[in-house]
C-alpha atoms as a PDB file:
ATOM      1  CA  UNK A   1     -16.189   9.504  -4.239  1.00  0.00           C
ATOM      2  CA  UNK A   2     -17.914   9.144  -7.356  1.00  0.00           C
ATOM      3  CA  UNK A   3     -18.714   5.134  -8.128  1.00  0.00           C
ATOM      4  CA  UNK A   4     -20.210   5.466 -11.242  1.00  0.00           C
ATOM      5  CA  UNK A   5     -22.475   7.751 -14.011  1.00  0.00           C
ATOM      6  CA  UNK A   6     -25.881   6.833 -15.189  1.00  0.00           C
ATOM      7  CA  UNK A   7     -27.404   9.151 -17.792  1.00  0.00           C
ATOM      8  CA  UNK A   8     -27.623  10.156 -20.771  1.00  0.00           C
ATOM      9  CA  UNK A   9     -25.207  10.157 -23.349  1.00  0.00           C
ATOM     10  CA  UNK A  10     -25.733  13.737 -24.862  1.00  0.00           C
ATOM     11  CA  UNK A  11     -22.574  14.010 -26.889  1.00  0.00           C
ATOM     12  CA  UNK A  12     -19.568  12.540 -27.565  1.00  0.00           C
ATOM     13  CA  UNK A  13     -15.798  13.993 -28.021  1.00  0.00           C
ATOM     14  CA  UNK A  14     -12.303  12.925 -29.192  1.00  0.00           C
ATOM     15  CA  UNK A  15     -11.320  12.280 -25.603  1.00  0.00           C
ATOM     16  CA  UNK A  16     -14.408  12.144 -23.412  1.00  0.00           C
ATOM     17  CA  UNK A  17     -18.093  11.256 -23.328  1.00  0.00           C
ATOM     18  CA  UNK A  18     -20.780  13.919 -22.168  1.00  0.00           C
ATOM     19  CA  UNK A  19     -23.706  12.266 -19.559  1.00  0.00           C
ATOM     20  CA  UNK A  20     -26.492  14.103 -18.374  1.00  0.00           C
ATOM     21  CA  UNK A  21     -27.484  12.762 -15.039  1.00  0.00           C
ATOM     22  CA  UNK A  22     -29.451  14.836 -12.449  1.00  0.00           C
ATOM     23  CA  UNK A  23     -30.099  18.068 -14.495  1.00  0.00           C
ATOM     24  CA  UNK A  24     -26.074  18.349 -14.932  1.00  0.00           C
ATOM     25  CA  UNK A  25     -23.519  17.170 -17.974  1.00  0.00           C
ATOM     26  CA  UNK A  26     -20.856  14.805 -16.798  1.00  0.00           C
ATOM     27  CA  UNK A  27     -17.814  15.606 -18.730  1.00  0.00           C
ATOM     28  CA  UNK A  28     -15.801  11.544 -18.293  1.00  0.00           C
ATOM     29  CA  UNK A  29     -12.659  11.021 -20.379  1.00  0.00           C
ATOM     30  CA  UNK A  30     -12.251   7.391 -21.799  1.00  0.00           C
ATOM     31  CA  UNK A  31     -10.056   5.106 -23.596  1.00  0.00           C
ATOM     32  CA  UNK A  32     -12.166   4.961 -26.512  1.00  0.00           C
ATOM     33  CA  UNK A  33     -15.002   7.595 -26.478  1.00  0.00           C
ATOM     34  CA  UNK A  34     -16.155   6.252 -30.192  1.00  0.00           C
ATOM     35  CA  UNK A  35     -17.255   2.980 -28.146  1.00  0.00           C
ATOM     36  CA  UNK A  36     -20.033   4.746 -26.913  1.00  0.00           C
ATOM     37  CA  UNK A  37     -21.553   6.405 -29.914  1.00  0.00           C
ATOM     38  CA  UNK A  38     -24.351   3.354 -29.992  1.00  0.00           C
ATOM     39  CA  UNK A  39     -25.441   4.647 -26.462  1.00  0.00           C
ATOM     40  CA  UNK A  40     -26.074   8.510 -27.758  1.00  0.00           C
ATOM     41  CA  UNK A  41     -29.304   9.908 -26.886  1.00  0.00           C
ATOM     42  CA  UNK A  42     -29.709   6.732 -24.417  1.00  0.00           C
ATOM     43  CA  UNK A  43     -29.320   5.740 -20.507  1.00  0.00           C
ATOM     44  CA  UNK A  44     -25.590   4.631 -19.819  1.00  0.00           C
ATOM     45  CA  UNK A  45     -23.908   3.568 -16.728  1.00  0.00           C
ATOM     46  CA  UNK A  46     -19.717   4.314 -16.361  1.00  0.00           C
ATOM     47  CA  UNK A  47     -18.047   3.257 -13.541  1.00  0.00           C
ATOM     48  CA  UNK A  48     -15.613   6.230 -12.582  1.00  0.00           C
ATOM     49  CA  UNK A  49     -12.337   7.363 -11.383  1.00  0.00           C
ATOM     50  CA  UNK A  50     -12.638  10.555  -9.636  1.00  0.00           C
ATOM     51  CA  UNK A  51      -9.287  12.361 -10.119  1.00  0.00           C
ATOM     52  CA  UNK A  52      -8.699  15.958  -7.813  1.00  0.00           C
ATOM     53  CA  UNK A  53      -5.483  18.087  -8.540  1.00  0.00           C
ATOM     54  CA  UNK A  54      -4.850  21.607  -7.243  1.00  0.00           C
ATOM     55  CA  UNK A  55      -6.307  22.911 -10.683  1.00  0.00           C
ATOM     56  CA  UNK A  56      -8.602  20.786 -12.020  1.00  0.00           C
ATOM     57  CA  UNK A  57     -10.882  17.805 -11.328  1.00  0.00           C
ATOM     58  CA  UNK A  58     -11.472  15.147 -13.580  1.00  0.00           C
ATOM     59  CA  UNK A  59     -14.116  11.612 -14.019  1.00  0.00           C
ATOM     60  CA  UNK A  60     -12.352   8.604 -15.638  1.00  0.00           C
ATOM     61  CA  UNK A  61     -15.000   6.312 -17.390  1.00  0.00           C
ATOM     62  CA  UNK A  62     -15.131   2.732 -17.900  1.00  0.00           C
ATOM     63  CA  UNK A  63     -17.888   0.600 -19.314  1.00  0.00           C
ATOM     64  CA  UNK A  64     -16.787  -2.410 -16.700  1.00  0.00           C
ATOM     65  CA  UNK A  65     -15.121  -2.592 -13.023  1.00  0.00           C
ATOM     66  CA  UNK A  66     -12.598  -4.857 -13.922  1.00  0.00           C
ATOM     67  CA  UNK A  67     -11.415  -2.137 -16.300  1.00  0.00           C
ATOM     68  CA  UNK A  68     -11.311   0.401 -14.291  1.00  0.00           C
ATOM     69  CA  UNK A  69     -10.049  -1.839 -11.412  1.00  0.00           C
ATOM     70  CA  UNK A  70      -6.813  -2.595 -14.244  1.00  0.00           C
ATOM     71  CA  UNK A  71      -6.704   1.033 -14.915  1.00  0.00           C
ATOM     72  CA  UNK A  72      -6.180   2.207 -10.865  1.00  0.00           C
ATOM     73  CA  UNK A  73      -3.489  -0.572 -10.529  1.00  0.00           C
ATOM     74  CA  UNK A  74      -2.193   1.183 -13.353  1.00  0.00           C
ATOM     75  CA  UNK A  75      -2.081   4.233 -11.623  1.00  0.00           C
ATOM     76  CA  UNK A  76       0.127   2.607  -9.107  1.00  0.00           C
ATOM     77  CA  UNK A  77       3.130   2.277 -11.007  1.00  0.00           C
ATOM     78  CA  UNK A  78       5.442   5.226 -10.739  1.00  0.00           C
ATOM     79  CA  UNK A  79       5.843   7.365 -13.884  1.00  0.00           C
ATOM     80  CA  UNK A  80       2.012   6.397 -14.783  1.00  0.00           C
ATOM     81  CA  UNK A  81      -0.061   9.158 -14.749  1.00  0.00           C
ATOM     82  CA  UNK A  82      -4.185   8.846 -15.196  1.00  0.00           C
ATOM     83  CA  UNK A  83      -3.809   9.784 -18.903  1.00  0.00           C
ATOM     84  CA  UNK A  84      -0.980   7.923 -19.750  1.00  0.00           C
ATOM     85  CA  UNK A  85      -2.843   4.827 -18.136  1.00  0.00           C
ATOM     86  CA  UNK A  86      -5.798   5.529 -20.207  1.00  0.00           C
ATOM     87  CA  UNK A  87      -3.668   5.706 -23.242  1.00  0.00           C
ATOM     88  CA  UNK A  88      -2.732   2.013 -22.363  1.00  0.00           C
ATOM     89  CA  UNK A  89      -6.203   1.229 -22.302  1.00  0.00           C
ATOM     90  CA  UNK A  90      -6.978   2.773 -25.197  1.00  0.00           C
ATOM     91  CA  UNK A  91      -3.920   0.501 -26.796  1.00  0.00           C
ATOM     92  CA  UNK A  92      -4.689  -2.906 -25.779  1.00  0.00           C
ATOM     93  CA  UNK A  93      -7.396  -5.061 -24.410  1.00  0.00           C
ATOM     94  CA  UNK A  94      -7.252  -5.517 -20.545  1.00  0.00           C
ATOM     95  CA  UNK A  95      -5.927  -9.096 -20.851  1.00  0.00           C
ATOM     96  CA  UNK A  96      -3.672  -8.087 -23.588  1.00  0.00           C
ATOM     97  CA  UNK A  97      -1.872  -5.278 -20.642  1.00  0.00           C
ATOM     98  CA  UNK A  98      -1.811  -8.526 -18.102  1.00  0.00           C
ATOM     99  CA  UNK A  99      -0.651 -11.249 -20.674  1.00  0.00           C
ATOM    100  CA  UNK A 100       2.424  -8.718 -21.054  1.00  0.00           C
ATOM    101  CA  UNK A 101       3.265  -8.204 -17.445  1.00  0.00           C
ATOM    102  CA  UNK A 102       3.412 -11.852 -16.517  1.00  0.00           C
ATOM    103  CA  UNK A 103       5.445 -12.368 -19.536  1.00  0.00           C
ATOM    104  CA  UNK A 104       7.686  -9.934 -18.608  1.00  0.00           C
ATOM    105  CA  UNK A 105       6.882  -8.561 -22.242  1.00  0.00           C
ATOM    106  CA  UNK A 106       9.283  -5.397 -22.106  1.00  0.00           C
ATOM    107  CA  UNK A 107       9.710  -4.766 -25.477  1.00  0.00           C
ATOM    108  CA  UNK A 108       5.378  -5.006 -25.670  1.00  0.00           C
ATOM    109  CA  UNK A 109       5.015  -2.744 -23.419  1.00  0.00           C
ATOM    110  CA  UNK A 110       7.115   0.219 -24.457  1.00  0.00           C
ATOM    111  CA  UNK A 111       5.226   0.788 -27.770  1.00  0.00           C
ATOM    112  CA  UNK A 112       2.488   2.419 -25.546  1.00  0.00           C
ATOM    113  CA  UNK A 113       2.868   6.038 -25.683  1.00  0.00           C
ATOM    114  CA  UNK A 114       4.834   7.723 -23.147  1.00  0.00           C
ATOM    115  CA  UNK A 115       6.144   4.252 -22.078  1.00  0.00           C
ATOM    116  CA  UNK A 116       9.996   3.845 -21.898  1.00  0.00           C
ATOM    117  CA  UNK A 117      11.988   0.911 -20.713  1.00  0.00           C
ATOM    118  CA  UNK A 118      12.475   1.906 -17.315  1.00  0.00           C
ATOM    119  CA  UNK A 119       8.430   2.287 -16.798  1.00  0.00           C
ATOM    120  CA  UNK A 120       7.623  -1.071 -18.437  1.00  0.00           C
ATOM    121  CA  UNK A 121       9.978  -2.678 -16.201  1.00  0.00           C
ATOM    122  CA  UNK A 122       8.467  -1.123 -12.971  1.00  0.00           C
ATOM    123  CA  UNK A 123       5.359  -1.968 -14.276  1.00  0.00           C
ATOM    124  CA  UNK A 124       6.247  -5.480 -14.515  1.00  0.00           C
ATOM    125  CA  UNK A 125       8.023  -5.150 -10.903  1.00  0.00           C
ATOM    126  CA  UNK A 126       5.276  -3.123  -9.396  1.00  0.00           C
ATOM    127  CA  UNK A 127       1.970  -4.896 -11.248  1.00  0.00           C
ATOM    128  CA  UNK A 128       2.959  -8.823 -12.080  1.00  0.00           C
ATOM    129  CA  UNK A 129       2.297 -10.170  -8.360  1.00  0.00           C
ATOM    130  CA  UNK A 130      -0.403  -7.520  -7.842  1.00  0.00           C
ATOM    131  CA  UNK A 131      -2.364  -8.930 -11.281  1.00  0.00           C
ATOM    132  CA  UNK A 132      -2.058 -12.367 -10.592  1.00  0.00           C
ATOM    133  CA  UNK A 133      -5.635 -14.247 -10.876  1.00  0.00           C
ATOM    134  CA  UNK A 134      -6.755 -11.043 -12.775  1.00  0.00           C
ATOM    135  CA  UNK A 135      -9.689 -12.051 -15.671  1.00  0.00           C
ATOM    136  CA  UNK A 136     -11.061  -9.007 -17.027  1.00  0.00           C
ATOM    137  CA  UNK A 137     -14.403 -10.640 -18.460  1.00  0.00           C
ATOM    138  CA  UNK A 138     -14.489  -8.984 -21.221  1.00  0.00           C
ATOM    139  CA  UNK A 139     -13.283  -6.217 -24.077  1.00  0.00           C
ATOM    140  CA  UNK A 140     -15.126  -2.915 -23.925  1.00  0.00           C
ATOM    141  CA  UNK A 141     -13.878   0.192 -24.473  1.00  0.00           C
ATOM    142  CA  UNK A 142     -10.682  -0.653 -26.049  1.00  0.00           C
ATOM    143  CA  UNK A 143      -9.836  -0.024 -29.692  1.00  0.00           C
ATOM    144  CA  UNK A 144     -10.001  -2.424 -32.504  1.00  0.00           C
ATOM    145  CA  UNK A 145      -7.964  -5.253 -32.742  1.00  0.00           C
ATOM    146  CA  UNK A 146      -6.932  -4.027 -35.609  1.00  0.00           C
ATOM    147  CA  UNK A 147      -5.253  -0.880 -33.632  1.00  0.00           C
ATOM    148  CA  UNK A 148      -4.288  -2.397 -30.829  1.00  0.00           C
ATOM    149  CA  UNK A 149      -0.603  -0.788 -29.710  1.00  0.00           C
ATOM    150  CA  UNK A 150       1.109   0.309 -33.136  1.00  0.00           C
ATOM    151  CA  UNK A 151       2.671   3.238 -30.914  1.00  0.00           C
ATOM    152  CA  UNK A 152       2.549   6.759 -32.338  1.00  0.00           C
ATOM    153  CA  UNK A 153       3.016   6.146 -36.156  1.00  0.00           C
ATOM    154  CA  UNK A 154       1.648   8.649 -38.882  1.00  0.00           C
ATOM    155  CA  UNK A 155      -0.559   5.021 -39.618  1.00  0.00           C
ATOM    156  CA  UNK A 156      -1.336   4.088 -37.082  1.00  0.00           C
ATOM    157  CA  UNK A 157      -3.324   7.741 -36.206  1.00  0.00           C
ATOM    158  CA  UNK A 158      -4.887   7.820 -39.360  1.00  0.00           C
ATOM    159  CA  UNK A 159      -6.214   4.415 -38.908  1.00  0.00           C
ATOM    160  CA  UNK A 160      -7.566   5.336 -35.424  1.00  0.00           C
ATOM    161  CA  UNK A 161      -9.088   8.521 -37.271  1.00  0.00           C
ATOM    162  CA  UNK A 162     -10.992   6.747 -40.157  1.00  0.00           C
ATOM    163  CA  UNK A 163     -12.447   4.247 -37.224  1.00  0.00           C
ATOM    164  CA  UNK A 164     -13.692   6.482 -35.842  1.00  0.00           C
ATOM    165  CA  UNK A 165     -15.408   8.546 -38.451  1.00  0.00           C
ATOM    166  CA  UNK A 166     -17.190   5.473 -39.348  1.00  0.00           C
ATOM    167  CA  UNK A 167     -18.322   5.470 -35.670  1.00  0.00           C
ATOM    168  CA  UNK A 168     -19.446   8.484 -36.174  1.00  0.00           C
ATOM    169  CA  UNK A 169     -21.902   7.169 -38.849  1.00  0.00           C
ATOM    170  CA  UNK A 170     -19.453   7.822 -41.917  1.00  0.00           C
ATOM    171  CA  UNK A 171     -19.759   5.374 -44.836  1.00  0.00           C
ATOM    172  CA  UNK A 172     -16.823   3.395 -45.599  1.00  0.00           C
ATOM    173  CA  UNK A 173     -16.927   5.039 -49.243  1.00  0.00           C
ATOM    174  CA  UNK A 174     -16.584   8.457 -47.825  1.00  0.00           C
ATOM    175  CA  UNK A 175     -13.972   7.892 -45.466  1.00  0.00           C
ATOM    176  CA  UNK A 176     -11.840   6.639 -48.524  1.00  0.00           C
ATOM    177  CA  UNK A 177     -12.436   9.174 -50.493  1.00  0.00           C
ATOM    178  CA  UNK A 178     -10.610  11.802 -48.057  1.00  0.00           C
ATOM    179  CA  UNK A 179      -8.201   8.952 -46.887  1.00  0.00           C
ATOM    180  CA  UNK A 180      -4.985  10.902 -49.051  1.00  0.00           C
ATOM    181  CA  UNK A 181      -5.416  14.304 -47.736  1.00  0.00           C
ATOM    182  CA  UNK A 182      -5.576  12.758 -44.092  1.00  0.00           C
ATOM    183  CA  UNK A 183      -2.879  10.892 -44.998  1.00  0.00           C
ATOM    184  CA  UNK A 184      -1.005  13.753 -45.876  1.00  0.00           C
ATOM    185  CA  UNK A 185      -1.613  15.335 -42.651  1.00  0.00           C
ATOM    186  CA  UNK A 186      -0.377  11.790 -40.792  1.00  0.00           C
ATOM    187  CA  UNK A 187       3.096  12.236 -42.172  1.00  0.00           C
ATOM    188  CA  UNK A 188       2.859  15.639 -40.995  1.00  0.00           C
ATOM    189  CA  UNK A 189       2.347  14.430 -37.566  1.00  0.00           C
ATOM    190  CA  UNK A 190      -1.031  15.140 -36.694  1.00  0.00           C
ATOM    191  CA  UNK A 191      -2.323  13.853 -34.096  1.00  0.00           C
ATOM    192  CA  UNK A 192      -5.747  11.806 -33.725  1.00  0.00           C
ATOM    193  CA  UNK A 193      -7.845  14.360 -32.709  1.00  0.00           C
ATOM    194  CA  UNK A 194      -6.794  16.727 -35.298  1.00  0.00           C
ATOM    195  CA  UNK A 195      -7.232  14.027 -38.059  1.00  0.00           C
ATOM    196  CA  UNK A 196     -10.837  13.266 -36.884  1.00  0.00           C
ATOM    197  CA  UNK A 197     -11.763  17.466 -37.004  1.00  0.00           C
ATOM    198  CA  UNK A 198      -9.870  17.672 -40.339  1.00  0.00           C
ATOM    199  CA  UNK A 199     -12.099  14.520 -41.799  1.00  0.00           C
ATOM    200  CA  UNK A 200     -15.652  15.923 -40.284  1.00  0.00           C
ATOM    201  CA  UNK A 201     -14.506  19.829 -41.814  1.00  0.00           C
ATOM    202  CA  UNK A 202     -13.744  18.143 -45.159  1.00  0.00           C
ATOM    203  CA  UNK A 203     -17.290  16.043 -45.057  1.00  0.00           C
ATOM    204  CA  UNK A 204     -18.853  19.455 -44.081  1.00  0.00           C
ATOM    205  CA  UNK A 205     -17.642  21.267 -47.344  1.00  0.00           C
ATOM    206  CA  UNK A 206     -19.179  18.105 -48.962  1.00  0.00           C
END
């Protein structure tokens, strides 16, 4: 069992952070990868989830314990896969996820994506006794308040996209300017990812 990553942050990616640790590159997925861009070309520690299937094996990475300790009680509930509980933690700040399952918060819950009724409420069932005394100290590698669970709407992914462009060191000036033609492409249904590659090809024809 891998406990956690300490390296260097070589590159980052729509879905996962690159650390090179021990003459070898760490491939670690992550709720929001963009979090880490200060930490690029310097020493990081993640605290991991080692995940083995049949066909693949895959490093979870969190910036804290506590959220990665929310994100394997997340795991727990039934119909909550390790993406899908990323995506939750990629949605909402750690006390945000427990405010909602004391509060029996159904209707909260199910604008995470790939959350229906019938998961929130095991989640509540499964998690509220479970994440009682629970304090996560702090918000890490969650997205802005500003993004915080607005499900899958055209918006909401081009919001997510022009945050993290400007992550990536884009002005606020430039990511207006190609705000319409992303736009465009949100209504389409693009997701994320593709609106972030779209907005660095259209910076790249200058």
């Amino acid at each position: 069992m891998i406990d956690f990553v300490e390296g260097i942050v070589s590159y980052i990616d729509t879905e996962y952070v690159v650390v090179q640790a021990g003459g070898l590159g760490y491939r670690i997925f992550c709720p929001n990868p963009y979090y880490f861009v200060k930490d690029e070309g310097k020493s990081c520690r993640l605290f991991t989830h080692h995940h083995v299937r049949e066909d693949a094996i895959h490093l979870y990475g969190f910036a804290t314990r506590d959220e990665r300790d929310l994100y394997r009680r997340l795991l727990d509930v039934n119909g909550i896969g390790p993406k899908g509980a990323l995506a939750i933690l990629a949605g909402a700040t750690p006390d945000q996820i427990v405010s909602a399952v004391q509060q029996e918060n159904v209707t909260y819950l199910t604008k995470f994506p790939g959350i229906g009724k019938k998961t929130a409420q095991r989640m509540i069932l499964d998690l509220k006794d479970k994440l009682k005394g629970f304090t996560p100290s702090m918000l890490v590698t969650t997205a802005p308040e500003s993004l915080l669970v607005k499900g899958n709407s055209d918006m909401a992914a081009l919001e997510e996209a022009m945050q993290a462009l400007m992550a990536l060191g884009y002005s606020d000036n430039e990511t207006q300017g190609i705000r319409p033609t992303l736009l465009e492409s949100a209504k389409s249904g693009a997701s994320v990812e593709q609106l972030i590659k779209q907005g660095l090809a259209l910076f790249m024809r200058g």
